[in-house]
Protein backbone atom coordinates (compact mmCIF):
# COMPACT_ATOMS: atom_id res chain seq x y z
CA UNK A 1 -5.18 105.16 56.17
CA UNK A 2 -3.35 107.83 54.72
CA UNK A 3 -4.44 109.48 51.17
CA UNK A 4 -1.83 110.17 48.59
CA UNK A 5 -1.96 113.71 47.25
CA UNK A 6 -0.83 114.36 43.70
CA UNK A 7 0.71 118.12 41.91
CA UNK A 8 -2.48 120.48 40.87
CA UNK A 9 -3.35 120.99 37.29
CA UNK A 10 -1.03 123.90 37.83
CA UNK A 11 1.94 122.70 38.86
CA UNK A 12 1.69 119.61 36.46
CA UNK A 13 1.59 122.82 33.38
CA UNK A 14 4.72 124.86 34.96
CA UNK A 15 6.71 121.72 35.43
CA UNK A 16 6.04 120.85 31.62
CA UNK A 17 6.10 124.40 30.53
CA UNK A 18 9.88 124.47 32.27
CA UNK A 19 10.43 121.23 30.85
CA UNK A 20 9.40 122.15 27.08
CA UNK A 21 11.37 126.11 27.25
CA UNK A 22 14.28 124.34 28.22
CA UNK A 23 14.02 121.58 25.84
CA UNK A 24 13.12 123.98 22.85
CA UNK A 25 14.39 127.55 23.66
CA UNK A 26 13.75 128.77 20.52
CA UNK A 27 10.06 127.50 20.40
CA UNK A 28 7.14 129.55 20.94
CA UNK A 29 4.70 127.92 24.01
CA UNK A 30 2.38 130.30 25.63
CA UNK A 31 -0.99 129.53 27.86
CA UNK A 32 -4.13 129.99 27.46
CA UNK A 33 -5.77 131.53 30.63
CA UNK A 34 -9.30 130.14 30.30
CA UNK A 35 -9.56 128.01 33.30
CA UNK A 36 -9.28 130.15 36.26
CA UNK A 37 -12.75 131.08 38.59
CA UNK A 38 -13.59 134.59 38.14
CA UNK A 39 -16.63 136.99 38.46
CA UNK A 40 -19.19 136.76 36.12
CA UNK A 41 -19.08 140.19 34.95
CA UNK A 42 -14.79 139.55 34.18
CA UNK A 43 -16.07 135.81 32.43
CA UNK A 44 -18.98 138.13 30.37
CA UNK A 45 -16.12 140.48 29.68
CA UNK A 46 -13.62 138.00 28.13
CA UNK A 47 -16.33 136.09 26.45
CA UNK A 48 -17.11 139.17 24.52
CA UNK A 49 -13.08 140.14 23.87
CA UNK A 50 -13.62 136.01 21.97
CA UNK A 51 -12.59 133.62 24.96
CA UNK A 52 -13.79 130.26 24.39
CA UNK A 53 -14.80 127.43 26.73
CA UNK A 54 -12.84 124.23 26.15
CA UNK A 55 -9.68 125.84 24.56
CA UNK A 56 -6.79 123.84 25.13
CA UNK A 57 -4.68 125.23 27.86
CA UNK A 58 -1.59 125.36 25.86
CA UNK A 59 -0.23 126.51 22.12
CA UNK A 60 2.53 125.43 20.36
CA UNK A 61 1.68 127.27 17.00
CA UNK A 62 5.25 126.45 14.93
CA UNK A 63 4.40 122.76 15.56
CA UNK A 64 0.05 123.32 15.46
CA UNK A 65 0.16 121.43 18.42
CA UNK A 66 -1.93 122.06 21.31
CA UNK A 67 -1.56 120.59 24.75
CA UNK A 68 -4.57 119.93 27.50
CA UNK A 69 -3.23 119.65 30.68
CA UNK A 70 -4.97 117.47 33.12
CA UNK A 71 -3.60 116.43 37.06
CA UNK A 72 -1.84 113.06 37.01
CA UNK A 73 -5.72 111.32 39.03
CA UNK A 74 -8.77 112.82 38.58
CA UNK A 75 -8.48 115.13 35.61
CA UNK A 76 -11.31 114.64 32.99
CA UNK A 77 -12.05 116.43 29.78
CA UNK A 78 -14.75 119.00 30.07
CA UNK A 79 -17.78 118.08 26.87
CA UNK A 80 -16.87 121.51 25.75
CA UNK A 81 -13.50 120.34 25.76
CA UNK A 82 -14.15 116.92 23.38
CA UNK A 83 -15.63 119.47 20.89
CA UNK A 84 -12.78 121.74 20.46
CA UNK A 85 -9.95 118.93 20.45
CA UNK A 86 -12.34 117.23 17.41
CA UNK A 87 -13.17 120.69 15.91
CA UNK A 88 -8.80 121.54 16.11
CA UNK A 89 -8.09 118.19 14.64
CA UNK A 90 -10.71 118.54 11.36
CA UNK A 91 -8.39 121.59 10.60
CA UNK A 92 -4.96 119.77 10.80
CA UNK A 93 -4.43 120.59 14.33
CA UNK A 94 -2.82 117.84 16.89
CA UNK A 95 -4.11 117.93 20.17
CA UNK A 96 -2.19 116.41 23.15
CA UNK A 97 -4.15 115.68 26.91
CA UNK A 98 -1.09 114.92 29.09
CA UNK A 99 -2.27 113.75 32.09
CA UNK A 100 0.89 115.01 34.38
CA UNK A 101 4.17 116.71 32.88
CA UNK A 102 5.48 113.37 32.87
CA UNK A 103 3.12 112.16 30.53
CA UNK A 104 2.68 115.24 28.38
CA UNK A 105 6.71 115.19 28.01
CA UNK A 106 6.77 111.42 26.69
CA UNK A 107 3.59 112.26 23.98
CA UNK A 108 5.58 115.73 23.01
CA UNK A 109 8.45 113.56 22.54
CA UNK A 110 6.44 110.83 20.52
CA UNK A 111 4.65 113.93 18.40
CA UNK A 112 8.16 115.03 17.72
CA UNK A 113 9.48 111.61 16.10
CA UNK A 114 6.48 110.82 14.00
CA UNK A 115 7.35 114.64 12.18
């Protein structure tokens, strides 16, 4: 029996972040780095320049619309990552966990017609 593999985390964020640029040219969409393995003295070091765990991994600020992107099996919010999507939606802030580009298109899309 043969297991099905599915697009990384990654590749499921570049294919919507081509997706959304070419959609909306004139809209700024930029990452948020915070998810990546790194040394502990470079994770110390960012903590203190004001990284945050459980930051969304994208921003759309024009729209105050972040996006969590998660692979299309297996992705799970982090607890850190409940907090901040509840603590960015007390201040007016819409948070979208797309679970695939496929599925973070179709909820930008449904974000867009309810404006």
């Amino acid at each position: 029996m043969t297991t099905a593999t599915f697009p990384s985390e990654h590749d499921e964020q570049c294919g919507f972040v081509t997706w959304f640029r070419s959609k909306w040219p004139h809209v700024l969409i930029y990452a948020i780095p915070n998810g990546e393995k790194r040394a502990i003295s470079t994770a110390k070091r960012l903590k203190m320049e004001g990284v945050v765990s459980g930051i969304p991994d994208l921003h759309i600020p024009e729209w105050q619309l972040w996006v969590e992107m998660k692979r299309t099996k297996g992705g799970r919010l982090s607890p850190e990552q409940k907090m901040m999507i509840q603590q960015l939606g007390v201040i007016g802030h819409q948070v979208i966990v797309g679970y695939g580009a496929k599925d973070a298109s179709r909820q930008v899309l449904e974000f867009i017609a309810r404006q």
